[in-house]
PDB file of N, CA and C in Angstrom:
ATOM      1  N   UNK A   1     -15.704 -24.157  24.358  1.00  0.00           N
ATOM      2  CA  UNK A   1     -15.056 -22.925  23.968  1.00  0.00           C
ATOM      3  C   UNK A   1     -15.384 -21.838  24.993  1.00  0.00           C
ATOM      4  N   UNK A   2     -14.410 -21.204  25.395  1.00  0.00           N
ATOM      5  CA  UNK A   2     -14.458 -20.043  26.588  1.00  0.00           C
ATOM      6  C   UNK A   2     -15.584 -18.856  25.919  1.00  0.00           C
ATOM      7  N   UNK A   3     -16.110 -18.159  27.038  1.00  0.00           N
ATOM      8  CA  UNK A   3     -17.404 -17.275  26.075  1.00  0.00           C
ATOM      9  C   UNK A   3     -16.921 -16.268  27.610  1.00  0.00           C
ATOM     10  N   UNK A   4     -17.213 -14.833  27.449  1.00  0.00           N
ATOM     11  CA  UNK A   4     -17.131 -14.449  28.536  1.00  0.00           C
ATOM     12  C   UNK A   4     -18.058 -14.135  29.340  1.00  0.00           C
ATOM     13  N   UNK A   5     -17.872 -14.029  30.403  1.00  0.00           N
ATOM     14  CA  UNK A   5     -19.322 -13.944  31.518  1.00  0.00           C
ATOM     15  C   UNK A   5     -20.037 -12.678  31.624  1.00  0.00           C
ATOM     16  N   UNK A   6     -19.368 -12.021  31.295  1.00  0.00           N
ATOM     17  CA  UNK A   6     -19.808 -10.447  31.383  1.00  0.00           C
ATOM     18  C   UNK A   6     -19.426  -9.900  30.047  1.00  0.00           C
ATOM     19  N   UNK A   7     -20.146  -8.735  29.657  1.00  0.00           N
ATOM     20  CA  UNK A   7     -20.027  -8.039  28.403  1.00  0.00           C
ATOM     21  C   UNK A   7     -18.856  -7.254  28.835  1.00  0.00           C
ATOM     22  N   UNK A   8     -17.765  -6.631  28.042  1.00  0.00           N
ATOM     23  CA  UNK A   8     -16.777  -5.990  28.323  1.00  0.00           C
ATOM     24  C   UNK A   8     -17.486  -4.174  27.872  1.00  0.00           C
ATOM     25  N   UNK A   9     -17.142  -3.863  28.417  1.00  0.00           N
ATOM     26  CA  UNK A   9     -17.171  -1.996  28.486  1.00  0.00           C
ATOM     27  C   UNK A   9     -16.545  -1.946  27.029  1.00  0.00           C
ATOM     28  N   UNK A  10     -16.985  -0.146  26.655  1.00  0.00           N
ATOM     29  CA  UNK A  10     -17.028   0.368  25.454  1.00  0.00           C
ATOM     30  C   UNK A  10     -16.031   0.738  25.656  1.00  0.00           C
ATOM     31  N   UNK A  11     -14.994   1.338  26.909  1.00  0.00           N
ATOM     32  CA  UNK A  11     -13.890   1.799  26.853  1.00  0.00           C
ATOM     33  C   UNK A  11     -13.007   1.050  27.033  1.00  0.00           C
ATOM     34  N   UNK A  12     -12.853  -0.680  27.374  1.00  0.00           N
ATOM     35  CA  UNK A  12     -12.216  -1.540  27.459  1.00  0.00           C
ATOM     36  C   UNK A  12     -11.841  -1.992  25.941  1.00  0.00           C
ATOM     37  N   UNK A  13     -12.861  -1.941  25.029  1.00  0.00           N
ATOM     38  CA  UNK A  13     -12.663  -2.291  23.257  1.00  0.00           C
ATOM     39  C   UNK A  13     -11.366  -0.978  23.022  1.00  0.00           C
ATOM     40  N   UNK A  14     -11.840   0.436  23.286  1.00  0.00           N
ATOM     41  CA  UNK A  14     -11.198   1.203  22.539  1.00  0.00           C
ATOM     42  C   UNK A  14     -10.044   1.420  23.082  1.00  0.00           C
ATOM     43  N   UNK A  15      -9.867   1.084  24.450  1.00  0.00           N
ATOM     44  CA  UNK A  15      -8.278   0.968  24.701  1.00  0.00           C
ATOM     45  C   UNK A  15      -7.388   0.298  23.643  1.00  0.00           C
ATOM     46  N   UNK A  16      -7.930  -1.635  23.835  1.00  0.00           N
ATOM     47  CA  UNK A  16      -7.299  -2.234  22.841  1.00  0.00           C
ATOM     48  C   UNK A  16      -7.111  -2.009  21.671  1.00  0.00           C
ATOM     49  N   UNK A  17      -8.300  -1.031  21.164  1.00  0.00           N
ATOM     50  CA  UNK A  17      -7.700  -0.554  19.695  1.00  0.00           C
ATOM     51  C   UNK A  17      -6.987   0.180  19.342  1.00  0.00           C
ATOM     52  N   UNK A  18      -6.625   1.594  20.532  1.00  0.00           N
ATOM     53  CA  UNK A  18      -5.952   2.548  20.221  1.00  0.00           C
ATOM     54  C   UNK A  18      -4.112   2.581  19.375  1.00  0.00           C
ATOM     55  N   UNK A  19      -4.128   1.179  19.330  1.00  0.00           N
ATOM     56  CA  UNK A  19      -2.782   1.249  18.668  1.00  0.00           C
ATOM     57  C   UNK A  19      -2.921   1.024  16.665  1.00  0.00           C
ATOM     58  N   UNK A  20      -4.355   1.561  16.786  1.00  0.00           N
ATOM     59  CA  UNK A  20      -4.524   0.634  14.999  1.00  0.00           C
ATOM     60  C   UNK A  20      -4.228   2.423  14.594  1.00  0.00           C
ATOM     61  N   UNK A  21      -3.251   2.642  13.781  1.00  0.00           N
ATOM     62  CA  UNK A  21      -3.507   4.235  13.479  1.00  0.00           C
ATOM     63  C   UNK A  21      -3.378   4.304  12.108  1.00  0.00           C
ATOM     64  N   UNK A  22      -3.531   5.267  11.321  1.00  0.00           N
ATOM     65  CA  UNK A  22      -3.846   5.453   9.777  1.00  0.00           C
ATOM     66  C   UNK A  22      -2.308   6.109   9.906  1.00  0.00           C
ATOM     67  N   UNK A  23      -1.013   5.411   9.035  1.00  0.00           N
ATOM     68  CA  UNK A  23      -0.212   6.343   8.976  1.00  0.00           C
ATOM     69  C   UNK A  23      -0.019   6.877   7.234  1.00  0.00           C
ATOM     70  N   UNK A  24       1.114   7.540   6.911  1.00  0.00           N
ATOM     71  CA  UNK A  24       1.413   7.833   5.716  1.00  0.00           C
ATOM     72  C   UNK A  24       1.731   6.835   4.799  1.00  0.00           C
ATOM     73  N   UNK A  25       1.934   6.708   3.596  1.00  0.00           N
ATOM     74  CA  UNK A  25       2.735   5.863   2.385  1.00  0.00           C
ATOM     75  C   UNK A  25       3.854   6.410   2.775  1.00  0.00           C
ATOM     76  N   UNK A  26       4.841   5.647   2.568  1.00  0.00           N
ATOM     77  CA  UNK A  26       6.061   6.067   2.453  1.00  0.00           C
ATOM     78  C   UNK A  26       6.309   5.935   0.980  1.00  0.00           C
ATOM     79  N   UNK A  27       6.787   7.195   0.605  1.00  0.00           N
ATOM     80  CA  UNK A  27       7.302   7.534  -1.159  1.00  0.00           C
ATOM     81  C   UNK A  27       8.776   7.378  -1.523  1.00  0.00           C
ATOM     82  N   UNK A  28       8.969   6.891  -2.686  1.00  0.00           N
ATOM     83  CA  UNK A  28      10.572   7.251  -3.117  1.00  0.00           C
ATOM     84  C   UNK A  28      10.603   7.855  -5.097  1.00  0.00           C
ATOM     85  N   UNK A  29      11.583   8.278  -4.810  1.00  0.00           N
ATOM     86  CA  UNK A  29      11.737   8.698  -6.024  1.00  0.00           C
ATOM     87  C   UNK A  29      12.515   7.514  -7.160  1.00  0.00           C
ATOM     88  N   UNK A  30      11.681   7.351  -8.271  1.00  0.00           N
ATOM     89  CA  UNK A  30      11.941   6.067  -9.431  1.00  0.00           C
ATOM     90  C   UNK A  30      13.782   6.397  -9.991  1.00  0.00           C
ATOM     91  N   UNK A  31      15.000   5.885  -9.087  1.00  0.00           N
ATOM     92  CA  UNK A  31      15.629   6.192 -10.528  1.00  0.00           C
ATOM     93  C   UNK A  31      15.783   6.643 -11.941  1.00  0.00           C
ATOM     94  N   UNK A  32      15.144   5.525 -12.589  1.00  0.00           N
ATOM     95  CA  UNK A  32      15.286   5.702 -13.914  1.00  0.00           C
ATOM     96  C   UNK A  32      14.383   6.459 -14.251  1.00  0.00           C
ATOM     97  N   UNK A  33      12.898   7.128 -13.392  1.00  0.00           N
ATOM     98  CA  UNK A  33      12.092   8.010 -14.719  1.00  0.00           C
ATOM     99  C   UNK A  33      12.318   9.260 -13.515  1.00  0.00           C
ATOM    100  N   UNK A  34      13.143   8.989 -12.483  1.00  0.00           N
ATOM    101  CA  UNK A  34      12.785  10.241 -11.772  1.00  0.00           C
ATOM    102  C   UNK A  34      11.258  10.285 -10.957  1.00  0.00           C
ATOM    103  N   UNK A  35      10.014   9.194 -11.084  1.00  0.00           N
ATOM    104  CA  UNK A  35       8.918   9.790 -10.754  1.00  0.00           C
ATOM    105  C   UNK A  35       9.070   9.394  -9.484  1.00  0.00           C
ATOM    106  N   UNK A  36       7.923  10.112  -8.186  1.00  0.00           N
ATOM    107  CA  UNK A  36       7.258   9.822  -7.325  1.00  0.00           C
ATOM    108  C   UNK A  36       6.589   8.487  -6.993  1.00  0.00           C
ATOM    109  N   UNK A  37       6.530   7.326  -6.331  1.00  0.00           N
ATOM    110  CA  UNK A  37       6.001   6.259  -5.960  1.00  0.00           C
ATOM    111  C   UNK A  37       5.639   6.100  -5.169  1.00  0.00           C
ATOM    112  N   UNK A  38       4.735   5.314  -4.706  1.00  0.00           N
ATOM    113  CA  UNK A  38       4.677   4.519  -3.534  1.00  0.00           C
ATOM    114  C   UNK A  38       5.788   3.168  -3.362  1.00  0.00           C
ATOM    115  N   UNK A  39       6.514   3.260  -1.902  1.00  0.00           N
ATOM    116  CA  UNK A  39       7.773   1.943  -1.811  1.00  0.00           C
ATOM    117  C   UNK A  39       7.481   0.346  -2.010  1.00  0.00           C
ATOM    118  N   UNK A  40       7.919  -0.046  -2.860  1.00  0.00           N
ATOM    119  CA  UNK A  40       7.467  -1.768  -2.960  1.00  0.00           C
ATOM    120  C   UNK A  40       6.682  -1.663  -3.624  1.00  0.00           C
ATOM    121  N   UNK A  41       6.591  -1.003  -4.566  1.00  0.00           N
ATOM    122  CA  UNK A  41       5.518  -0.900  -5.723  1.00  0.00           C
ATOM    123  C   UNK A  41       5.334  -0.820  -7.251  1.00  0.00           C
ATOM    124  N   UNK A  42       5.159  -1.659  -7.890  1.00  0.00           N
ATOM    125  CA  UNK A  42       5.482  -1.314  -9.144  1.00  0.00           C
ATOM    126  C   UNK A  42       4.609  -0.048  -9.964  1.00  0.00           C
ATOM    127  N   UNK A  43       5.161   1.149 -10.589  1.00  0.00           N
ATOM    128  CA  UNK A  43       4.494   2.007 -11.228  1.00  0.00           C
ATOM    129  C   UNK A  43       4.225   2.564 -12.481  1.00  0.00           C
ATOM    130  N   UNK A  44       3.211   3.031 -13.100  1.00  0.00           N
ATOM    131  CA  UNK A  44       3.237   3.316 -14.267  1.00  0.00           C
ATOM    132  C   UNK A  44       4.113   4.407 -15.038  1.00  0.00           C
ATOM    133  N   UNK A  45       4.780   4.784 -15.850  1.00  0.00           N
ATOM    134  CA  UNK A  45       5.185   5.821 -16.549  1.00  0.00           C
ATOM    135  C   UNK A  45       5.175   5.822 -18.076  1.00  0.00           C
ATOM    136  N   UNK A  46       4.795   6.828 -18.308  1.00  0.00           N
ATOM    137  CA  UNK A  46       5.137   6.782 -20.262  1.00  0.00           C
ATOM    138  C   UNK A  46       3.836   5.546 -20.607  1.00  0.00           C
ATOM    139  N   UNK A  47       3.463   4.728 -20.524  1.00  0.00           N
ATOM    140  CA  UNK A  47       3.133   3.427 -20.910  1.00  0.00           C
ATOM    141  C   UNK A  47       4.095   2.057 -20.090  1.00  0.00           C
ATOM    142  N   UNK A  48       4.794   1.966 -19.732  1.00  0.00           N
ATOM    143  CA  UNK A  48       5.749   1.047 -19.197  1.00  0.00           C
ATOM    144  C   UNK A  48       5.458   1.246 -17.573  1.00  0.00           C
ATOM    145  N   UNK A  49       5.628  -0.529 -17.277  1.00  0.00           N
ATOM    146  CA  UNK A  49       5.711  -0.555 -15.911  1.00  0.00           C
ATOM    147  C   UNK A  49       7.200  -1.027 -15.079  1.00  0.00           C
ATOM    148  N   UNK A  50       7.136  -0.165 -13.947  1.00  0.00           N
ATOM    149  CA  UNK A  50       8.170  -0.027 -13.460  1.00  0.00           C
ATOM    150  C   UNK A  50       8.609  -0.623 -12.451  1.00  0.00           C
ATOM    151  N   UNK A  51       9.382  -1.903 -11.773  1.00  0.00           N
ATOM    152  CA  UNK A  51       9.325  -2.074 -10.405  1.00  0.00           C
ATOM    153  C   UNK A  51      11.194  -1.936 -10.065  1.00  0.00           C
ATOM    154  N   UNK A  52      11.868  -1.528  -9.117  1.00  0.00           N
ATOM    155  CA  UNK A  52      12.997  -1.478  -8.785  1.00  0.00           C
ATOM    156  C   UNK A  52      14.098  -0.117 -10.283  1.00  0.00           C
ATOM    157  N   UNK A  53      13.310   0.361 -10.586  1.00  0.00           N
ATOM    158  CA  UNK A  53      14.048   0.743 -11.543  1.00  0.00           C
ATOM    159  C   UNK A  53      14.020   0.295 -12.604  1.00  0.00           C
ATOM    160  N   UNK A  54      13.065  -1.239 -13.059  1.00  0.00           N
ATOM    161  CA  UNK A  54      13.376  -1.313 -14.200  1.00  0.00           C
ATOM    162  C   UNK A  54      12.336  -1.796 -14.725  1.00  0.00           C
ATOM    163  N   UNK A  55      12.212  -1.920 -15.996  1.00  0.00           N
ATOM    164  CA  UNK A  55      11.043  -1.784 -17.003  1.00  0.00           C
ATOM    165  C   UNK A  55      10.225  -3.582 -16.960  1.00  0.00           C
ATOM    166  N   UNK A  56       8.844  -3.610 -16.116  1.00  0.00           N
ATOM    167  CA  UNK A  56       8.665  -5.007 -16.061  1.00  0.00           C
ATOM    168  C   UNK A  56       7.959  -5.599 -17.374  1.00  0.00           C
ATOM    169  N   UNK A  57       7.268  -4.336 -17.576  1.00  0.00           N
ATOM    170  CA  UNK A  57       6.224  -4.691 -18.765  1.00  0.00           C
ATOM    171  C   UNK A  57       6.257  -3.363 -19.974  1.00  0.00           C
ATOM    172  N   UNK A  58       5.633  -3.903 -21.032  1.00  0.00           N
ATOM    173  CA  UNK A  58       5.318  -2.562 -21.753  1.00  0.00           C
ATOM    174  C   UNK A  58       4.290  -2.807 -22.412  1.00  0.00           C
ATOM    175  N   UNK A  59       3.356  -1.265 -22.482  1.00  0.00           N
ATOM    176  CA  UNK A  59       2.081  -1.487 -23.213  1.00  0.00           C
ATOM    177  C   UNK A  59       1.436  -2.132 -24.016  1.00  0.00           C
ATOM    178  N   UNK A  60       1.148  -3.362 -24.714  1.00  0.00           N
ATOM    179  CA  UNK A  60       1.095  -4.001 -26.118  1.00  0.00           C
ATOM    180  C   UNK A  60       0.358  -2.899 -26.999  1.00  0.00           C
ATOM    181  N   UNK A  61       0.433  -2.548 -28.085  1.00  0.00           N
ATOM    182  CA  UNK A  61       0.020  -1.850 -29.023  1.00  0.00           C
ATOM    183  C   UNK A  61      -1.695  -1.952 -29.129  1.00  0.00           C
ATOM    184  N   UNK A  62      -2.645  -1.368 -29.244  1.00  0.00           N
ATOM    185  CA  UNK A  62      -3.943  -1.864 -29.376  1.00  0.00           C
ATOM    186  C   UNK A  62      -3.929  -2.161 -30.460  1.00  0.00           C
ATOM    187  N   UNK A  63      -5.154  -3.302 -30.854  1.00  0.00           N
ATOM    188  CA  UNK A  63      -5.791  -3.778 -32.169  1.00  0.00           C
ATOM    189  C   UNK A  63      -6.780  -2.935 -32.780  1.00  0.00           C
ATOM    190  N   UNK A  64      -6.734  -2.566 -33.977  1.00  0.00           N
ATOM    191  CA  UNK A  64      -7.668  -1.552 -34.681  1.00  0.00           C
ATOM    192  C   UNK A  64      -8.442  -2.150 -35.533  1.00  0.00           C
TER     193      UNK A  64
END
């Protein structure tokens, strides 16, 4: 297995990294409840979960 002969420089690593960057979420607004999201995401509202607009799940009632 190849190993390298020399240690590489501290500014040779951070070149190669300089393309990793922290960007934003991209948001959309839910059709059907109107809310704020994150895209490709299923979200909560009211009790019900939401993915594409439509209702995937709903709360089960708790046991008392």
């Amino acid at each position: 297995m190849p190993n390298p002969k020399r240690r590489h420089s501290q500014q040779r690593s951070a070149k190669r990294r300089t393309h990793y960057k922290a960007t934003e979420p991209t948001l959309s607004k839910d059709s059907a409840t109107g809310e704020i999201h994150v895209r490709h995401r299923a979200h909560v509202s009211e009790g019900k979960l939401y993915y594409k607009g439509q209702v995937v799940a709903e709360k089960a009632p708790s046991r008392a």
